[in-house]
N, C-alpha and C. Protein backbone atom coordinates (compact mmCIF):
# COMPACT_ATOMS: atom_id res chain seq x y z
N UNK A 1 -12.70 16.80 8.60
CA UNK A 1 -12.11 15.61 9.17
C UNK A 1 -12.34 15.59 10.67
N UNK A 2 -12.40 14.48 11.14
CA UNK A 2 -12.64 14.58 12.74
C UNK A 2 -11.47 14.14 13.18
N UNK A 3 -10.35 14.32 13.03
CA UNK A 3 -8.96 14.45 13.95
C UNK A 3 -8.43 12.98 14.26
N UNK A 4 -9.08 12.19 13.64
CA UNK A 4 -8.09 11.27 13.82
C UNK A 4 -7.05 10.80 12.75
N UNK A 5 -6.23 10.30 12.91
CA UNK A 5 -5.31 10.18 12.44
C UNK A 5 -4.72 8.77 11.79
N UNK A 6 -4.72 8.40 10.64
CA UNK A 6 -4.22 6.71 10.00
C UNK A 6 -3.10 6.57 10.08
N UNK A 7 -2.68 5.15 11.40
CA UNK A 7 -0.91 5.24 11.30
C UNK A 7 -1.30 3.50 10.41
N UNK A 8 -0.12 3.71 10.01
CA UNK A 8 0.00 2.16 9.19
C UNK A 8 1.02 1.01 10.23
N UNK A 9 0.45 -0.11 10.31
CA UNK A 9 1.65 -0.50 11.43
C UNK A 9 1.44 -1.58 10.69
N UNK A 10 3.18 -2.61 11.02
CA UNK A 10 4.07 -3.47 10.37
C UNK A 10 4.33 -4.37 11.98
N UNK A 11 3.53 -6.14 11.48
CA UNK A 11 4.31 -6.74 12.56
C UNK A 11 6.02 -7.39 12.67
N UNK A 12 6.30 -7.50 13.85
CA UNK A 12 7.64 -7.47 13.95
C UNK A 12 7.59 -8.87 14.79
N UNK A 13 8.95 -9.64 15.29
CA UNK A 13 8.94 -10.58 15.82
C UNK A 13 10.37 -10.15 16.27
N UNK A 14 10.86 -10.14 17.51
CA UNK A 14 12.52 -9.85 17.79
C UNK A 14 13.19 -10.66 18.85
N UNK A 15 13.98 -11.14 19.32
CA UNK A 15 14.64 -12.08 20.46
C UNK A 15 14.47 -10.59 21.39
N UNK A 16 14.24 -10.65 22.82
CA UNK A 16 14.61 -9.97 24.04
C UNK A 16 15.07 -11.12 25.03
N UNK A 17 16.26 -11.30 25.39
CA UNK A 17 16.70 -11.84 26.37
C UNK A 17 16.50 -13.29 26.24
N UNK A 18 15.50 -13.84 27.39
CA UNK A 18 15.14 -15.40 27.34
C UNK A 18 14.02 -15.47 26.94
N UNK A 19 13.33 -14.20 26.01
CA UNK A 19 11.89 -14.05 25.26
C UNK A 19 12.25 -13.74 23.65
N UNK A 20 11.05 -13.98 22.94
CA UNK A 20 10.45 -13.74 22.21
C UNK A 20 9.48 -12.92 22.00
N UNK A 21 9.77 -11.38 21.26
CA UNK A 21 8.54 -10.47 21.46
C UNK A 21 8.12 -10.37 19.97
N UNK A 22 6.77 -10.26 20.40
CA UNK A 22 6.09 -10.26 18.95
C UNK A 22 4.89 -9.08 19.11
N UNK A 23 4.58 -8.55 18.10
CA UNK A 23 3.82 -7.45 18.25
C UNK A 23 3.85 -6.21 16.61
N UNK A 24 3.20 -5.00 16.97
CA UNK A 24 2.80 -4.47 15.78
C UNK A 24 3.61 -2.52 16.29
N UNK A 25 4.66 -2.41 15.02
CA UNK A 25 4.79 -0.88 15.33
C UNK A 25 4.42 -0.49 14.17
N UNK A 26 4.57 1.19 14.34
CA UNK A 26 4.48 2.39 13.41
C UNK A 26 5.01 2.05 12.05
N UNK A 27 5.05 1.77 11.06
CA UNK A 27 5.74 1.69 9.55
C UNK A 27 7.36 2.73 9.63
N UNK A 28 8.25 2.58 9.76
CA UNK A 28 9.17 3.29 9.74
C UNK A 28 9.92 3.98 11.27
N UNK A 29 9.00 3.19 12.34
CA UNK A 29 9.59 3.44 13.82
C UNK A 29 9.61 2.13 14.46
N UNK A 30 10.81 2.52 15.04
CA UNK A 30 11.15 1.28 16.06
C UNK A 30 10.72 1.34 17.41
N UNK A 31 9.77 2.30 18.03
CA UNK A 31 9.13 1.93 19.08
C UNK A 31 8.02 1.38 18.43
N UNK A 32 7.27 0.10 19.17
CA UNK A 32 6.11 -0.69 19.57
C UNK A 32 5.02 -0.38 19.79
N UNK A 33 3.73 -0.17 18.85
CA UNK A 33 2.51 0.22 19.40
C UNK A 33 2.25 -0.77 20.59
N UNK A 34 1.87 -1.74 20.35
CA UNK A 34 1.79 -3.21 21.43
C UNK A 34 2.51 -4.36 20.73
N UNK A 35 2.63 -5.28 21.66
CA UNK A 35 3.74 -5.97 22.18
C UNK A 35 3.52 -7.40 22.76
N UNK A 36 3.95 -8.63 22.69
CA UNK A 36 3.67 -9.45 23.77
C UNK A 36 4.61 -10.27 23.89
N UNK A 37 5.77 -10.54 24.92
CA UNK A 37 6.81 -11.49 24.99
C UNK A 37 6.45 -12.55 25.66
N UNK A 38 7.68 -13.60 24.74
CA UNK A 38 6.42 -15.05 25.11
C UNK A 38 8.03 -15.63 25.67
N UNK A 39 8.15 -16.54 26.46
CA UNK A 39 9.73 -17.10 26.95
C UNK A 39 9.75 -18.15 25.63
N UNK A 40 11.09 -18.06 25.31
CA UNK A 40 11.91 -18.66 24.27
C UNK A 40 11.09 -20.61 24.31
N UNK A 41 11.03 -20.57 25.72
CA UNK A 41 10.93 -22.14 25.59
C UNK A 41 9.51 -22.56 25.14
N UNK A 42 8.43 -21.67 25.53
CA UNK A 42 7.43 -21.98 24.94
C UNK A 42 6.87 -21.65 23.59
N UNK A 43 7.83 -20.76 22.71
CA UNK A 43 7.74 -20.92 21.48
C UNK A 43 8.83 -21.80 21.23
N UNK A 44 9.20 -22.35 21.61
CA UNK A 44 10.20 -23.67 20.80
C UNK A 44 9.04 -24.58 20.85
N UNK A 45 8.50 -24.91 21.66
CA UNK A 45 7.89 -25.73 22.01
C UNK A 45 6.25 -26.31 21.41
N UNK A 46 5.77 -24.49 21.31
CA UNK A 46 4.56 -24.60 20.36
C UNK A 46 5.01 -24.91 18.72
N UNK A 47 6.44 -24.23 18.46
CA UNK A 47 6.66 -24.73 17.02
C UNK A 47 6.85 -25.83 16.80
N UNK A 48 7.70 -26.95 17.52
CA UNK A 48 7.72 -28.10 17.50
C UNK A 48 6.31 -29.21 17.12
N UNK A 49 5.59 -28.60 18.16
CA UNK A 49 4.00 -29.25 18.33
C UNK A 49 3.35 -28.95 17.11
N UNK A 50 3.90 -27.46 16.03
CA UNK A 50 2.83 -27.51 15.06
C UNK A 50 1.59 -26.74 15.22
N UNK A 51 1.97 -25.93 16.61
CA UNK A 51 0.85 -25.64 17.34
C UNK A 51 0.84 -23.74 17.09
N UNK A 52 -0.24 -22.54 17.31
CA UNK A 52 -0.26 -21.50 17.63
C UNK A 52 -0.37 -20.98 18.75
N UNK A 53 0.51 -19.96 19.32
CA UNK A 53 -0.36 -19.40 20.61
C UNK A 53 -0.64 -18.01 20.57
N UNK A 54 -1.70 -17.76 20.58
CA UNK A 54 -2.28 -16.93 20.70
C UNK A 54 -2.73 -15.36 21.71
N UNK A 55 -2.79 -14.10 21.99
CA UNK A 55 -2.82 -14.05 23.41
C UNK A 55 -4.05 -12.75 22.80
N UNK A 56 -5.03 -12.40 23.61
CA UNK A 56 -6.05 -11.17 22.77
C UNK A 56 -6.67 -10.68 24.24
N UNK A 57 -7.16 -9.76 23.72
CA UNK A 57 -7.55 -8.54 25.39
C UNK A 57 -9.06 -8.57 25.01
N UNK A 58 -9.76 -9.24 25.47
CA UNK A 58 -11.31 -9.08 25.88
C UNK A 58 -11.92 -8.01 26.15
N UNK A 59 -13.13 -7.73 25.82
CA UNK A 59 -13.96 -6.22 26.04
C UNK A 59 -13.84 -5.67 27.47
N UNK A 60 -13.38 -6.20 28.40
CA UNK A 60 -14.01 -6.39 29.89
C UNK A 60 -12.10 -6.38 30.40
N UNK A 61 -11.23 -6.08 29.52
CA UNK A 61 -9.92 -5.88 29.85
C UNK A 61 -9.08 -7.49 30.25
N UNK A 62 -9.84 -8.56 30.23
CA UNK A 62 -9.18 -9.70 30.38
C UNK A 62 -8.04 -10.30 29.21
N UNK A 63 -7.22 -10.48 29.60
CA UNK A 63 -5.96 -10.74 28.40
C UNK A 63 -5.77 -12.38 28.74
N UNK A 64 -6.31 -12.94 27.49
CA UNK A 64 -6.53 -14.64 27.54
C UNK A 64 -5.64 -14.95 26.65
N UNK A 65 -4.61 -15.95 26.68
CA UNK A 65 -3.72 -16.77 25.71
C UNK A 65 -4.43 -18.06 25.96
N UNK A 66 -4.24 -18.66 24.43
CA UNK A 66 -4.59 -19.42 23.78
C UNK A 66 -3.72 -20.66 22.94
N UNK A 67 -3.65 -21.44 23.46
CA UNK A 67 -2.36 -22.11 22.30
C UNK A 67 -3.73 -23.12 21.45
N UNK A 68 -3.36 -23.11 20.65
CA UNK A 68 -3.59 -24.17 19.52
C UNK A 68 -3.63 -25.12 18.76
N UNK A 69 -3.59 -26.47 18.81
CA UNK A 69 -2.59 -27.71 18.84
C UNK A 69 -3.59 -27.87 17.36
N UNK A 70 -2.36 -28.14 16.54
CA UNK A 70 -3.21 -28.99 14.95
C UNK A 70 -2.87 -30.08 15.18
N UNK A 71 -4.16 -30.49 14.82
CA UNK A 71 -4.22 -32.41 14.23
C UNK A 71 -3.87 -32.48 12.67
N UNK A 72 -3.89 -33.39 12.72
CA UNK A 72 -4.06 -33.85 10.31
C UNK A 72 -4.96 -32.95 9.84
N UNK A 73 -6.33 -33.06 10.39
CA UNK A 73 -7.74 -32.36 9.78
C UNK A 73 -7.62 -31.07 9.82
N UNK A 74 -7.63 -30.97 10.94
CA UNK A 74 -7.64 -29.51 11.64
C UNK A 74 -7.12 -28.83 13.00
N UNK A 75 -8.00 -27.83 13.40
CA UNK A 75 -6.79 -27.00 14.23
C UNK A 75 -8.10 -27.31 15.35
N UNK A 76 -7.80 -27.50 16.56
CA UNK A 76 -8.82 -27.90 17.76
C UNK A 76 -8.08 -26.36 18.82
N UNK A 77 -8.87 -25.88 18.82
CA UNK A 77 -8.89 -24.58 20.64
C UNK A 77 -8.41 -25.66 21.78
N UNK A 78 -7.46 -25.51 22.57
CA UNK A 78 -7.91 -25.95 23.54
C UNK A 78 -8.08 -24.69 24.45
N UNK A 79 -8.18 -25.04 25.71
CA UNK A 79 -8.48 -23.89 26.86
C UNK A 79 -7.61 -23.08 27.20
N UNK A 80 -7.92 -21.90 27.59
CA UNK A 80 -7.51 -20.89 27.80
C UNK A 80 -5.89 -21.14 28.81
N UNK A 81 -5.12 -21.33 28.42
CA UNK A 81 -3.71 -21.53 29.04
C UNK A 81 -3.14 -20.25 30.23
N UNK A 82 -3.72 -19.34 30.26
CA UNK A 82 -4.00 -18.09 31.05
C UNK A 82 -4.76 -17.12 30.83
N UNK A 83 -5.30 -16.43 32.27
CA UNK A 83 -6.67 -15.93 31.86
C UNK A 83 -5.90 -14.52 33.11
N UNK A 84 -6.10 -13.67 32.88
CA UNK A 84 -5.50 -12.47 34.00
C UNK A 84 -6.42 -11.20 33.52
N UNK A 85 -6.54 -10.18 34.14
CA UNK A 85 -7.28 -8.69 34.23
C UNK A 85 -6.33 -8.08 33.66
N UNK A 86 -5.85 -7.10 32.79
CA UNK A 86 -5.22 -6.42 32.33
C UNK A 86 -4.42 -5.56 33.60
N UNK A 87 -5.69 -4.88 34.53
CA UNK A 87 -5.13 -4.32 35.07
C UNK A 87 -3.88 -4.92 36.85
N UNK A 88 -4.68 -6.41 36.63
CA UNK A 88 -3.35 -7.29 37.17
C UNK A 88 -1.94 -7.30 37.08
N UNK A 89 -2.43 -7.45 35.13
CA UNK A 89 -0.74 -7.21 34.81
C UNK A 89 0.19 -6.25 34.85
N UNK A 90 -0.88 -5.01 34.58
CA UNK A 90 -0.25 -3.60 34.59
C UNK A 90 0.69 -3.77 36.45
N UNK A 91 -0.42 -3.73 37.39
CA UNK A 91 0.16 -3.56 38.86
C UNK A 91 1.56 -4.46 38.78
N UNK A 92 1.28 -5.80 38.50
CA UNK A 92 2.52 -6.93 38.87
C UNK A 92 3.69 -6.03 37.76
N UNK A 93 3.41 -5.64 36.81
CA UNK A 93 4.83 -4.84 35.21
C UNK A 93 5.22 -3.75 36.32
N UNK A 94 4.71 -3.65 37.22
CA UNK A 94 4.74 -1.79 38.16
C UNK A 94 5.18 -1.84 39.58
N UNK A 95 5.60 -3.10 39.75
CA UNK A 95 6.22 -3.43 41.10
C UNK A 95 6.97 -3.37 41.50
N UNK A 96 8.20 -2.56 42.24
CA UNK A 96 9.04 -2.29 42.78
C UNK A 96 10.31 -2.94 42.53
N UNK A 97 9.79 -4.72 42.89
CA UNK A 97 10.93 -5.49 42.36
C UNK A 97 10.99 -5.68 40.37
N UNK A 98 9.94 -6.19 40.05
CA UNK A 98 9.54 -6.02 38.53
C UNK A 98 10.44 -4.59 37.79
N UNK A 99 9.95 -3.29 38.11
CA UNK A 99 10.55 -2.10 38.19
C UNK A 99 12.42 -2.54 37.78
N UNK A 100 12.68 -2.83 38.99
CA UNK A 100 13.91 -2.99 39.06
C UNK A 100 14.90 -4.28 37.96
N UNK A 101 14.03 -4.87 38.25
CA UNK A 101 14.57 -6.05 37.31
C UNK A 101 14.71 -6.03 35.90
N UNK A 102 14.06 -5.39 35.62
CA UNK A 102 13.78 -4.61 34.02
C UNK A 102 14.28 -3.84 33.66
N UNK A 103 14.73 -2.75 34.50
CA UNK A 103 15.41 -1.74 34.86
C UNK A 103 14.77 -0.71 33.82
N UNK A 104 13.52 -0.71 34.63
CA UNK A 104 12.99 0.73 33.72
C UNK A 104 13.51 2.05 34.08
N UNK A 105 13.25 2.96 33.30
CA UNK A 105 13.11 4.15 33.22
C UNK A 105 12.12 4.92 33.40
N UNK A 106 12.25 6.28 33.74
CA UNK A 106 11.39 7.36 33.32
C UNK A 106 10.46 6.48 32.33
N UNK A 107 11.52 7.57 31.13
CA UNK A 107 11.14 7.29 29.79
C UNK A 107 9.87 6.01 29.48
N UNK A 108 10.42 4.84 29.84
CA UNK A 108 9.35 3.63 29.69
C UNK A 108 8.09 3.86 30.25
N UNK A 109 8.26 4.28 31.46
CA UNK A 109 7.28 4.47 32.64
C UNK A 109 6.06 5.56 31.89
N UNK A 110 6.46 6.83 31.21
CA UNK A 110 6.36 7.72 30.35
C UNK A 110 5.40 7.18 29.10
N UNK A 111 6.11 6.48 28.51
CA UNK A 111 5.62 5.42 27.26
C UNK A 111 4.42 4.31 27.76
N UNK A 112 4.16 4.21 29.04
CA UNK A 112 3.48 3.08 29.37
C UNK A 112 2.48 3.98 29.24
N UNK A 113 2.10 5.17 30.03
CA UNK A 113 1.27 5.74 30.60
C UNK A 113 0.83 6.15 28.82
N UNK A 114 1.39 6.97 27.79
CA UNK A 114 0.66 7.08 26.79
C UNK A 114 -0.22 6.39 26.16
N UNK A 115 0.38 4.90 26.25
CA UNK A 115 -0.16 4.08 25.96
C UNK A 115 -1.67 3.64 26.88
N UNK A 116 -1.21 3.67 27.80
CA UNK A 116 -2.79 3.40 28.41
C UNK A 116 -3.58 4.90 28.56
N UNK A 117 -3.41 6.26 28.27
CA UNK A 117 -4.02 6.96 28.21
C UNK A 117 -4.76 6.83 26.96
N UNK A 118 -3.70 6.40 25.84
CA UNK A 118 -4.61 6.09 24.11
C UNK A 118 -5.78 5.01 24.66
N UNK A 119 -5.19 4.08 25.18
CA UNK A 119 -6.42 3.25 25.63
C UNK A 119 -7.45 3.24 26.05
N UNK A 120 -7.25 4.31 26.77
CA UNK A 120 -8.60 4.81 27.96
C UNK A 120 -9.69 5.81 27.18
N UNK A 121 -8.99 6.49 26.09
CA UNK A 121 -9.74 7.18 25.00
C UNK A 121 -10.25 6.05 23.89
N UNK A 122 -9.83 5.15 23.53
CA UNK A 122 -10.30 4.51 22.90
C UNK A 122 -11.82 3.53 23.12
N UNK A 123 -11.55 3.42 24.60
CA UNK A 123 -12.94 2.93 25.79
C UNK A 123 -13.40 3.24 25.55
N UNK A 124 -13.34 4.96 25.69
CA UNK A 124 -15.02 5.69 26.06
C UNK A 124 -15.01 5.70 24.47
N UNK A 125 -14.58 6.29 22.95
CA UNK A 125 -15.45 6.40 22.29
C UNK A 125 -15.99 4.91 21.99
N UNK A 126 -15.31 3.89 21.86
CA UNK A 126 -16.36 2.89 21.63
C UNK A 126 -17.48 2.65 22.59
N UNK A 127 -17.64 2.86 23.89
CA UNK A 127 -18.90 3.00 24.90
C UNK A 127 -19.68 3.84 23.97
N UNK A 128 -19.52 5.29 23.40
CA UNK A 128 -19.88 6.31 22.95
C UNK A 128 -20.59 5.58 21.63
N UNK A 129 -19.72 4.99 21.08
CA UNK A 129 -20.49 4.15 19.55
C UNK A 129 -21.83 3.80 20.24
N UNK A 130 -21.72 2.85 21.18
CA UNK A 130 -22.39 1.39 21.56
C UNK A 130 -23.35 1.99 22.59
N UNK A 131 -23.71 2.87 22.99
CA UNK A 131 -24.74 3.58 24.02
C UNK A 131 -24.71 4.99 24.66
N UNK A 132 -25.71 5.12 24.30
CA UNK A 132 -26.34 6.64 24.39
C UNK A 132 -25.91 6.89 26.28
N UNK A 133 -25.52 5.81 27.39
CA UNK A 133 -24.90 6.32 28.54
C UNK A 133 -24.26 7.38 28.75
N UNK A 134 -24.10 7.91 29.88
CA UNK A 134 -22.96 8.49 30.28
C UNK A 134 -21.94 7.82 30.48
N UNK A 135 -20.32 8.35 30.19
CA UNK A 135 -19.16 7.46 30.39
C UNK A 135 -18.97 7.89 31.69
N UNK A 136 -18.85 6.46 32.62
CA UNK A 136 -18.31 6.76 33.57
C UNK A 136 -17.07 7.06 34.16
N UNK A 137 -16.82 8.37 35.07
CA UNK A 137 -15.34 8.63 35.28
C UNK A 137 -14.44 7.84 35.94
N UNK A 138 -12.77 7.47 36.08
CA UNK A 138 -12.37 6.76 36.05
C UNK A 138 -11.91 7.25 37.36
């Protein structure tokens, strides 16, 4: 076996505050592999419309949401409703006041970093799939 490991994950949908978080954990754990909270008013708002929104992380680390408006026929894309660098968001989630307002912890702070360390392993082997390069160090 080459060491990796099959977790099974179960999506979830939960109220936080004046959000809506939606996202995918572990089968039988209540921490969150990933995650995305959307404010209450704009899922009232897309449900009303009939509409999806969407949000997905691009090869190149860009995290684009998407809402979706159905007609009778069908479902029409419109444009990208926000477009940000991943690592934008990370800095602005890591800001002093942000920090505070959230009132993180260690612990979270802890949990973030695993998470983007799984990430950063997950980079290079897909680089590793996709070209005989060297991975460049970070």
């Amino acid at each position: 076996m080459n060491g990796l490991e099959i977790v099974q994950l179960e999506p979830f949908a939960e109220v936080a505050g004046e959000t809506y978080r939606f996202g995918y954990r572990t089968v039988g754990v209540s921490d969150y592999v990933s995650a995305v909270e959307v404010p209450i008013q704009i899922v009232e708002q897309t449900v009303l419309m009939r509409a999806s929104l969407t949000v997905r992380i691009g090869p190149d680390g860009t995290v684009i949401s998407h809402m979706l408006a159905s007609n009778a026929a069908d479902t029409i894309p419109d444009p990208p409703i926000d477009v940000e660098a991943l690592d934008v968001l990370i800095q602005r989630a890591l800001s002093t006041e942000n920090l505070r307002m959230e009132e993180a912890t260690v612990s979270d702070l802890n949990t973030l970093l695993q998470r983007l360390e799984c990430s950063i392993s997950l980079v290079k082997e897909a680089i590793s799939q996709i070209s005989s390069e060297p991975i460049t160090p970070v």
